[in-house]
Protein backbone atom coordinates (compact mmCIF):
# COMPACT_ATOMS: atom_id res chain seq x y z
CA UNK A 1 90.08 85.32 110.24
CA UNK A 2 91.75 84.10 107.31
CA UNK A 3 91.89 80.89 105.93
CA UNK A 4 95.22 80.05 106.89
CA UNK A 5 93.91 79.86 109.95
CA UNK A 6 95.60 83.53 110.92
CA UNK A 7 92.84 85.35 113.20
CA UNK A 8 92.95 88.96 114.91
CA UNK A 9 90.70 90.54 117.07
CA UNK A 10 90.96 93.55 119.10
CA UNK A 11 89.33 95.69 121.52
CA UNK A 12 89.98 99.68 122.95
CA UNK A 13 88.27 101.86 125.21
CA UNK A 14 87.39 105.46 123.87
CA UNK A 15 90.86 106.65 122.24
CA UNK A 16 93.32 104.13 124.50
CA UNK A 17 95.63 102.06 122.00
CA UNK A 18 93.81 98.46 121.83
CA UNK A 19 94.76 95.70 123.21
CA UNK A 20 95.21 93.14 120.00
CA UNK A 21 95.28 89.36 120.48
CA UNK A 22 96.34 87.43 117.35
CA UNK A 23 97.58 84.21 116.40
CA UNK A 24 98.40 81.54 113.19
CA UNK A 25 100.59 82.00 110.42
CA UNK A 26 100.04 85.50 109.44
CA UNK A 27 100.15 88.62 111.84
CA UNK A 28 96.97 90.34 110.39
CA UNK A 29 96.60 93.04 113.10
CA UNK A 30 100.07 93.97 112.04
CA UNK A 31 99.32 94.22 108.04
CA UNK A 32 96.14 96.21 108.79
CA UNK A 33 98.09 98.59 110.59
CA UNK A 34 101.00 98.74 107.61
CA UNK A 35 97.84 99.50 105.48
CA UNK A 36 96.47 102.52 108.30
CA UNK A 37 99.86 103.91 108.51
CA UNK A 38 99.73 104.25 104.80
CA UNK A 39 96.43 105.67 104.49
CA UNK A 40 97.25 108.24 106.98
CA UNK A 41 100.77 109.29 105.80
CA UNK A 42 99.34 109.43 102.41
CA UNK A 43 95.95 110.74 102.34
CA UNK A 44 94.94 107.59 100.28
CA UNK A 45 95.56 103.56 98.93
CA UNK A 46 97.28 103.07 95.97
CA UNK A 47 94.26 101.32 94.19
CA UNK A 48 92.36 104.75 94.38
CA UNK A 49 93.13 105.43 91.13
CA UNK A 50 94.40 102.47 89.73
CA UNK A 51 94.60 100.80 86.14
CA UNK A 52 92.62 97.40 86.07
CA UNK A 53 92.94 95.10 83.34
CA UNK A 54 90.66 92.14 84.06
CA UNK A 55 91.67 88.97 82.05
CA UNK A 56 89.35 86.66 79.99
CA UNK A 57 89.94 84.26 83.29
CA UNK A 58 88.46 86.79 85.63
CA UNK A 59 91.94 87.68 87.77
CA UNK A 60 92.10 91.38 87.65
CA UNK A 61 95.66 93.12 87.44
CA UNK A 62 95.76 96.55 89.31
CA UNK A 63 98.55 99.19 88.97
CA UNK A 64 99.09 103.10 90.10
CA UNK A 65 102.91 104.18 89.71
CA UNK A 66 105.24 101.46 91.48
CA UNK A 67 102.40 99.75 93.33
CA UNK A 68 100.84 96.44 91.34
CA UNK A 69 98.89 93.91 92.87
CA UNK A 70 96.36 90.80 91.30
CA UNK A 71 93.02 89.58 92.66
CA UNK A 72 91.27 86.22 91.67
CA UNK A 73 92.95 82.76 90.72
């Protein structure tokens, strides 16, 4: 769930592809999958690895090559 409301879940037997149900805003199933695909084509996630400055405000600023990305408000 997310608190956009966006919620996922799925459910597989043994090694058959799962049968996904998902719904609000966001397609989450499909971003985890983005994120999978990427793990498995790559061997690894960009923040393995990864600079992190964290400001005085507590966001914290990742970066590895291209890839950036910012956590915290």
């Amino acid at each position: 769930m997310h608190p956009d409301g966006s919620w996922a879940r799925a459910s597989a037997t043994w090694i058959d592809p799962p049968m996904v149900h998902q719904g609000g805003p966001r397609r989450l199933w499909t971003a985890l999958e983005r994120i999978r695909h990427r793990l498995n084509a790559e061997g690894g996630l960009p923040v393995y690895g990864s600079r992190v400055q964290i400001t005085p405000d507590g966001v914290c600023h990742f970066s590895r090559g291209k890839w950036s990305a910012t956590y915290g408000s």
